[in-house]
C-alpha atoms as a PDB file:
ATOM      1  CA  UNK A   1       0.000   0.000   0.000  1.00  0.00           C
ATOM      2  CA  UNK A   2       1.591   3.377  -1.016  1.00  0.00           C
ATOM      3  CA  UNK A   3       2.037   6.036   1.556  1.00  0.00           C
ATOM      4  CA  UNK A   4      -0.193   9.217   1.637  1.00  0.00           C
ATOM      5  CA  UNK A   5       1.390  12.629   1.742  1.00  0.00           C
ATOM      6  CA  UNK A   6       0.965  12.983   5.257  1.00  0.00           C
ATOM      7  CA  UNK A   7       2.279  10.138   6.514  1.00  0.00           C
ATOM      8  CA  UNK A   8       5.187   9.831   4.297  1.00  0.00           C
ATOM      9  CA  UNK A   9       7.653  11.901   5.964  1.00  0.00           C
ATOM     10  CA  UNK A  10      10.173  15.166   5.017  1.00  0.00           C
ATOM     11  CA  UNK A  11      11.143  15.417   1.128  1.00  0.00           C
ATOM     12  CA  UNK A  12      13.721  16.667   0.047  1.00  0.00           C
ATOM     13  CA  UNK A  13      13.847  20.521   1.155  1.00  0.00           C
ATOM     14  CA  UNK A  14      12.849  22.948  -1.837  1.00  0.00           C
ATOM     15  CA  UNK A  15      15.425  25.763  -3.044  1.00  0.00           C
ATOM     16  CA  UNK A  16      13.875  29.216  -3.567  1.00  0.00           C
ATOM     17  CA  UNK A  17      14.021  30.331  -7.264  1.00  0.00           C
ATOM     18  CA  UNK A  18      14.322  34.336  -6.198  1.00  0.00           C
ATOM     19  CA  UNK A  19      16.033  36.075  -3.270  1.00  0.00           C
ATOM     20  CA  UNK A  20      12.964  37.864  -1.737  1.00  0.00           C
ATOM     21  CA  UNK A  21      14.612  41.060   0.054  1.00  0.00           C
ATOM     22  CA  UNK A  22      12.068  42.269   3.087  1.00  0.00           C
ATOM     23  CA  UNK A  23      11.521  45.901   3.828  1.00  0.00           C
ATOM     24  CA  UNK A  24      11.011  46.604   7.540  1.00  0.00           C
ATOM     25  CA  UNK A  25       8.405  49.280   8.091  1.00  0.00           C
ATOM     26  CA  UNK A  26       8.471  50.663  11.518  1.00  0.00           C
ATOM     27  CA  UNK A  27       5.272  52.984  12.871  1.00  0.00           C
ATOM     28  CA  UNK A  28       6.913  56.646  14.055  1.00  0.00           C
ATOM     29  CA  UNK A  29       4.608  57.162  17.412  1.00  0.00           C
ATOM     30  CA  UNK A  30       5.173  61.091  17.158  1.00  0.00           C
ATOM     31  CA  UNK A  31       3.959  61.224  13.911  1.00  0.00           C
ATOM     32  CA  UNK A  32       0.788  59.483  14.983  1.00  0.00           C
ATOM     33  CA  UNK A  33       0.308  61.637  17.876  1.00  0.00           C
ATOM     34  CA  UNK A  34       1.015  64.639  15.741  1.00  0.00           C
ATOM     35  CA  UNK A  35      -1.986  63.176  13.384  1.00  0.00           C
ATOM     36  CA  UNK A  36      -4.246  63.617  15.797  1.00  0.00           C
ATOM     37  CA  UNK A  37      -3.749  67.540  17.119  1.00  0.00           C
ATOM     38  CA  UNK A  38      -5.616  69.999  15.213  1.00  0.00           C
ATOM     39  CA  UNK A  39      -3.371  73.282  14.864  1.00  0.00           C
ATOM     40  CA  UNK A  40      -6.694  75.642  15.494  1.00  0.00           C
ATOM     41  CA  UNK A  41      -7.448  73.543  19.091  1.00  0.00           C
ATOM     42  CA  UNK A  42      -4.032  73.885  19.928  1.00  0.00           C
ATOM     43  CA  UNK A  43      -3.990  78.046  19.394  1.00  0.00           C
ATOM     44  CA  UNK A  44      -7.121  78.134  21.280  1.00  0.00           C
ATOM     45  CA  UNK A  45      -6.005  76.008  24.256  1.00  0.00           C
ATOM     46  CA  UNK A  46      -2.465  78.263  24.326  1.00  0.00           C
ATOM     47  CA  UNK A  47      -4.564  81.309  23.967  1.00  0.00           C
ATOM     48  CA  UNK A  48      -6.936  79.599  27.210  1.00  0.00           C
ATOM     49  CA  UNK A  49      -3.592  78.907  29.236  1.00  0.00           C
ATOM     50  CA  UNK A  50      -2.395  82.287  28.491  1.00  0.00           C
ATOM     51  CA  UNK A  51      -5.488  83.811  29.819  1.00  0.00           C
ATOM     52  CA  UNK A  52      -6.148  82.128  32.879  1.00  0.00           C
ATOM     53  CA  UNK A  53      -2.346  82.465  33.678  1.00  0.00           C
ATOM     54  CA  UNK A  54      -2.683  86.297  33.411  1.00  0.00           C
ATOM     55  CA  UNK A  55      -6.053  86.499  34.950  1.00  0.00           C
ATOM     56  CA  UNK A  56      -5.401  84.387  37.955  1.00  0.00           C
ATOM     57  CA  UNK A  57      -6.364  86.760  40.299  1.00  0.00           C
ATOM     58  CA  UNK A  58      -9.695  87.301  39.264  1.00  0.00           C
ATOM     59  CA  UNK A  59     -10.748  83.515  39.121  1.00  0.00           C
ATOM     60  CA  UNK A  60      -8.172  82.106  41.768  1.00  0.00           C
ATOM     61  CA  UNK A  61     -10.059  83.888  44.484  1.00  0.00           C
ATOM     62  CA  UNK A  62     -11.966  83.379  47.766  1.00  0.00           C
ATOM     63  CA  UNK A  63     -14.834  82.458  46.255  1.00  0.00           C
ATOM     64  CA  UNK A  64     -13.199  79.323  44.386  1.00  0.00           C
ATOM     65  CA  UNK A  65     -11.785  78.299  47.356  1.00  0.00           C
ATOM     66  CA  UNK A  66     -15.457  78.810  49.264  1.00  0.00           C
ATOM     67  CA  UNK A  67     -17.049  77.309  46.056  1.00  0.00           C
ATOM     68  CA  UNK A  68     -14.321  74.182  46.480  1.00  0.00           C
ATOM     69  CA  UNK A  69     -15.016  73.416  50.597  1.00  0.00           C
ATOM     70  CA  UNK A  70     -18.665  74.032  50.312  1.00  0.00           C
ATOM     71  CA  UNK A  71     -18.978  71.100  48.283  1.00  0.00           C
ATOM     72  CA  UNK A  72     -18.299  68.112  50.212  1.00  0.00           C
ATOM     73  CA  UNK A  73     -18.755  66.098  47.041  1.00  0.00           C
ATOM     74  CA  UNK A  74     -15.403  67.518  46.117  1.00  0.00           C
ATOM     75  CA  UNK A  75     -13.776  68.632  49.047  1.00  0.00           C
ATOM     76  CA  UNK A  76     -13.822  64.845  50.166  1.00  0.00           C
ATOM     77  CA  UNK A  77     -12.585  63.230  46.751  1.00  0.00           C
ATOM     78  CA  UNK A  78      -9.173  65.846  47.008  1.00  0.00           C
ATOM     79  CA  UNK A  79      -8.237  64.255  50.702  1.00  0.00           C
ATOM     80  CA  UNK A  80      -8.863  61.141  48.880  1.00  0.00           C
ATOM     81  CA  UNK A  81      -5.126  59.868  47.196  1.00  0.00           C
ATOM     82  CA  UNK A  82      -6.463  57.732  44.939  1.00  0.00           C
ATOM     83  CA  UNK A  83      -8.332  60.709  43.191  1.00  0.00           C
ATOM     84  CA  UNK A  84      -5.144  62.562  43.754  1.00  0.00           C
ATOM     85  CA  UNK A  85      -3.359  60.249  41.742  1.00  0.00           C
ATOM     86  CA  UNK A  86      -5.848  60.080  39.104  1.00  0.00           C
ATOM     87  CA  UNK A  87      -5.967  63.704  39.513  1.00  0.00           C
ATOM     88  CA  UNK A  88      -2.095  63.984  38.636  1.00  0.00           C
ATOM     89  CA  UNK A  89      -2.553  61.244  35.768  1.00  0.00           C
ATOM     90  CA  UNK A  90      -4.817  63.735  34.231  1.00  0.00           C
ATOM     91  CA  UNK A  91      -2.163  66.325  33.939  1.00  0.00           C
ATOM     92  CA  UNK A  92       0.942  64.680  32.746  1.00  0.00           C
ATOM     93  CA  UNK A  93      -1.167  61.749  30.344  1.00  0.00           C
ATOM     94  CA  UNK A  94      -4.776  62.869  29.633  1.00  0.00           C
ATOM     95  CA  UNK A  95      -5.097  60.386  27.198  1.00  0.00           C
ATOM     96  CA  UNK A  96      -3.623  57.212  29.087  1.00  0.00           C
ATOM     97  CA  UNK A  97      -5.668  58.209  31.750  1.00  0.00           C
ATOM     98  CA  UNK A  98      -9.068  58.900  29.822  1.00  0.00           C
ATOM     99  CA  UNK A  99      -8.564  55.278  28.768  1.00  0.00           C
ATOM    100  CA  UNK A 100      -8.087  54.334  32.414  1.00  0.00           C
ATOM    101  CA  UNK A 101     -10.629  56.046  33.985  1.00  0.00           C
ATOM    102  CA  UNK A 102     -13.141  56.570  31.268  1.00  0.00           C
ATOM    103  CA  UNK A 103     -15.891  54.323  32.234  1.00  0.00           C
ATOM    104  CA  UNK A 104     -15.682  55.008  36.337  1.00  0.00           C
ATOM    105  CA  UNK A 105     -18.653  56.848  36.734  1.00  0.00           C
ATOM    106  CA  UNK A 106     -17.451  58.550  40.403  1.00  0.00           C
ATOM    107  CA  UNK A 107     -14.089  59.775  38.444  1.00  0.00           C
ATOM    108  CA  UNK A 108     -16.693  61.280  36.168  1.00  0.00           C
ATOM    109  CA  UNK A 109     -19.264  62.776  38.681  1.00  0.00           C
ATOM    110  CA  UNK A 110     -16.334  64.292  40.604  1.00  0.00           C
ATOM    111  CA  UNK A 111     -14.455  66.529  37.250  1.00  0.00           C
ATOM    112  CA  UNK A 112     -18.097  66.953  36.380  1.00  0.00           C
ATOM    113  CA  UNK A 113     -18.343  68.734  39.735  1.00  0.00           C
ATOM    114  CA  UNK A 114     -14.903  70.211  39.375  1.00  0.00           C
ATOM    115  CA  UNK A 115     -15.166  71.830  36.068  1.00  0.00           C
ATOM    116  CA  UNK A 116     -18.667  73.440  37.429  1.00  0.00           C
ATOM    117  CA  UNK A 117     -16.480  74.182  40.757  1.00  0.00           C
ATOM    118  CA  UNK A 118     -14.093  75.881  38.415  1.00  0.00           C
ATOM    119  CA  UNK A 119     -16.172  77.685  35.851  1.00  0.00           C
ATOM    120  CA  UNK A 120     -18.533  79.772  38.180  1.00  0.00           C
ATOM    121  CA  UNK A 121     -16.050  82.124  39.146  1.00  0.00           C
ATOM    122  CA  UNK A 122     -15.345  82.908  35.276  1.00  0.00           C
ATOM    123  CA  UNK A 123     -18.842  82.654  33.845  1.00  0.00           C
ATOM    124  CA  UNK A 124     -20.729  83.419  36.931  1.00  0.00           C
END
Protein backbone atom coordinates (compact mmCIF):
# COMPACT_ATOMS: atom_id res chain seq x y z
CA UNK A 1 0.00 0.00 0.00
CA UNK A 2 1.59 3.38 -1.02
CA UNK A 3 2.04 6.04 1.56
CA UNK A 4 -0.19 9.22 1.64
CA UNK A 5 1.39 12.63 1.74
CA UNK A 6 0.96 12.98 5.26
CA UNK A 7 2.28 10.14 6.51
CA UNK A 8 5.19 9.83 4.30
CA UNK A 9 7.65 11.90 5.96
CA UNK A 10 10.17 15.17 5.02
CA UNK A 11 11.14 15.42 1.13
CA UNK A 12 13.72 16.67 0.05
CA UNK A 13 13.85 20.52 1.16
CA UNK A 14 12.85 22.95 -1.84
CA UNK A 15 15.42 25.76 -3.04
CA UNK A 16 13.87 29.22 -3.57
CA UNK A 17 14.02 30.33 -7.26
CA UNK A 18 14.32 34.34 -6.20
CA UNK A 19 16.03 36.07 -3.27
CA UNK A 20 12.96 37.86 -1.74
CA UNK A 21 14.61 41.06 0.05
CA UNK A 22 12.07 42.27 3.09
CA UNK A 23 11.52 45.90 3.83
CA UNK A 24 11.01 46.60 7.54
CA UNK A 25 8.41 49.28 8.09
CA UNK A 26 8.47 50.66 11.52
CA UNK A 27 5.27 52.98 12.87
CA UNK A 28 6.91 56.65 14.06
CA UNK A 29 4.61 57.16 17.41
CA UNK A 30 5.17 61.09 17.16
CA UNK A 31 3.96 61.22 13.91
CA UNK A 32 0.79 59.48 14.98
CA UNK A 33 0.31 61.64 17.88
CA UNK A 34 1.02 64.64 15.74
CA UNK A 35 -1.99 63.18 13.38
CA UNK A 36 -4.25 63.62 15.80
CA UNK A 37 -3.75 67.54 17.12
CA UNK A 38 -5.62 70.00 15.21
CA UNK A 39 -3.37 73.28 14.86
CA UNK A 40 -6.69 75.64 15.49
CA UNK A 41 -7.45 73.54 19.09
CA UNK A 42 -4.03 73.89 19.93
CA UNK A 43 -3.99 78.05 19.39
CA UNK A 44 -7.12 78.13 21.28
CA UNK A 45 -6.01 76.01 24.26
CA UNK A 46 -2.46 78.26 24.33
CA UNK A 47 -4.56 81.31 23.97
CA UNK A 48 -6.94 79.60 27.21
CA UNK A 49 -3.59 78.91 29.24
CA UNK A 50 -2.40 82.29 28.49
CA UNK A 51 -5.49 83.81 29.82
CA UNK A 52 -6.15 82.13 32.88
CA UNK A 53 -2.35 82.46 33.68
CA UNK A 54 -2.68 86.30 33.41
CA UNK A 55 -6.05 86.50 34.95
CA UNK A 56 -5.40 84.39 37.96
CA UNK A 57 -6.36 86.76 40.30
CA UNK A 58 -9.70 87.30 39.26
CA UNK A 59 -10.75 83.52 39.12
CA UNK A 60 -8.17 82.11 41.77
CA UNK A 61 -10.06 83.89 44.48
CA UNK A 62 -11.97 83.38 47.77
CA UNK A 63 -14.83 82.46 46.25
CA UNK A 64 -13.20 79.32 44.39
CA UNK A 65 -11.78 78.30 47.36
CA UNK A 66 -15.46 78.81 49.26
CA UNK A 67 -17.05 77.31 46.06
CA UNK A 68 -14.32 74.18 46.48
CA UNK A 69 -15.02 73.42 50.60
CA UNK A 70 -18.66 74.03 50.31
CA UNK A 71 -18.98 71.10 48.28
CA UNK A 72 -18.30 68.11 50.21
CA UNK A 73 -18.76 66.10 47.04
CA UNK A 74 -15.40 67.52 46.12
CA UNK A 75 -13.78 68.63 49.05
CA UNK A 76 -13.82 64.85 50.17
CA UNK A 77 -12.59 63.23 46.75
CA UNK A 78 -9.17 65.85 47.01
CA UNK A 79 -8.24 64.25 50.70
CA UNK A 80 -8.86 61.14 48.88
CA UNK A 81 -5.13 59.87 47.20
CA UNK A 82 -6.46 57.73 44.94
CA UNK A 83 -8.33 60.71 43.19
CA UNK A 84 -5.14 62.56 43.75
CA UNK A 85 -3.36 60.25 41.74
CA UNK A 86 -5.85 60.08 39.10
CA UNK A 87 -5.97 63.70 39.51
CA UNK A 88 -2.09 63.98 38.64
CA UNK A 89 -2.55 61.24 35.77
CA UNK A 90 -4.82 63.73 34.23
CA UNK A 91 -2.16 66.33 33.94
CA UNK A 92 0.94 64.68 32.75
CA UNK A 93 -1.17 61.75 30.34
CA UNK A 94 -4.78 62.87 29.63
CA UNK A 95 -5.10 60.39 27.20
CA UNK A 96 -3.62 57.21 29.09
CA UNK A 97 -5.67 58.21 31.75
CA UNK A 98 -9.07 58.90 29.82
CA UNK A 99 -8.56 55.28 28.77
CA UNK A 100 -8.09 54.33 32.41
CA UNK A 101 -10.63 56.05 33.99
CA UNK A 102 -13.14 56.57 31.27
CA UNK A 103 -15.89 54.32 32.23
CA UNK A 104 -15.68 55.01 36.34
CA UNK A 105 -18.65 56.85 36.73
CA UNK A 106 -17.45 58.55 40.40
CA UNK A 107 -14.09 59.78 38.44
CA UNK A 108 -16.69 61.28 36.17
CA UNK A 109 -19.26 62.78 38.68
CA UNK A 110 -16.33 64.29 40.60
CA UNK A 111 -14.45 66.53 37.25
CA UNK A 112 -18.10 66.95 36.38
CA UNK A 113 -18.34 68.73 39.74
CA UNK A 114 -14.90 70.21 39.38
CA UNK A 115 -15.17 71.83 36.07
CA UNK A 116 -18.67 73.44 37.43
CA UNK A 117 -16.48 74.18 40.76
CA UNK A 118 -14.09 75.88 38.42
CA UNK A 119 -16.17 77.68 35.85
CA UNK A 120 -18.53 79.77 38.18
CA UNK A 121 -16.05 82.12 39.15
CA UNK A 122 -15.35 82.91 35.28
CA UNK A 123 -18.84 82.65 33.85
CA UNK A 124 -20.73 83.42 36.93
Amino acid sequence: MRKGFLSGGLSTPRQSKRDNKITEIKANPKAEEEKLKLKEVQEKMNEASDFLDKNSNEWLNESLLNNIQSNQKILGKLNNPQFMAAFSEFQTNPQEAAKKYGNNQEMKEFYSGVFRTFRKPLYG
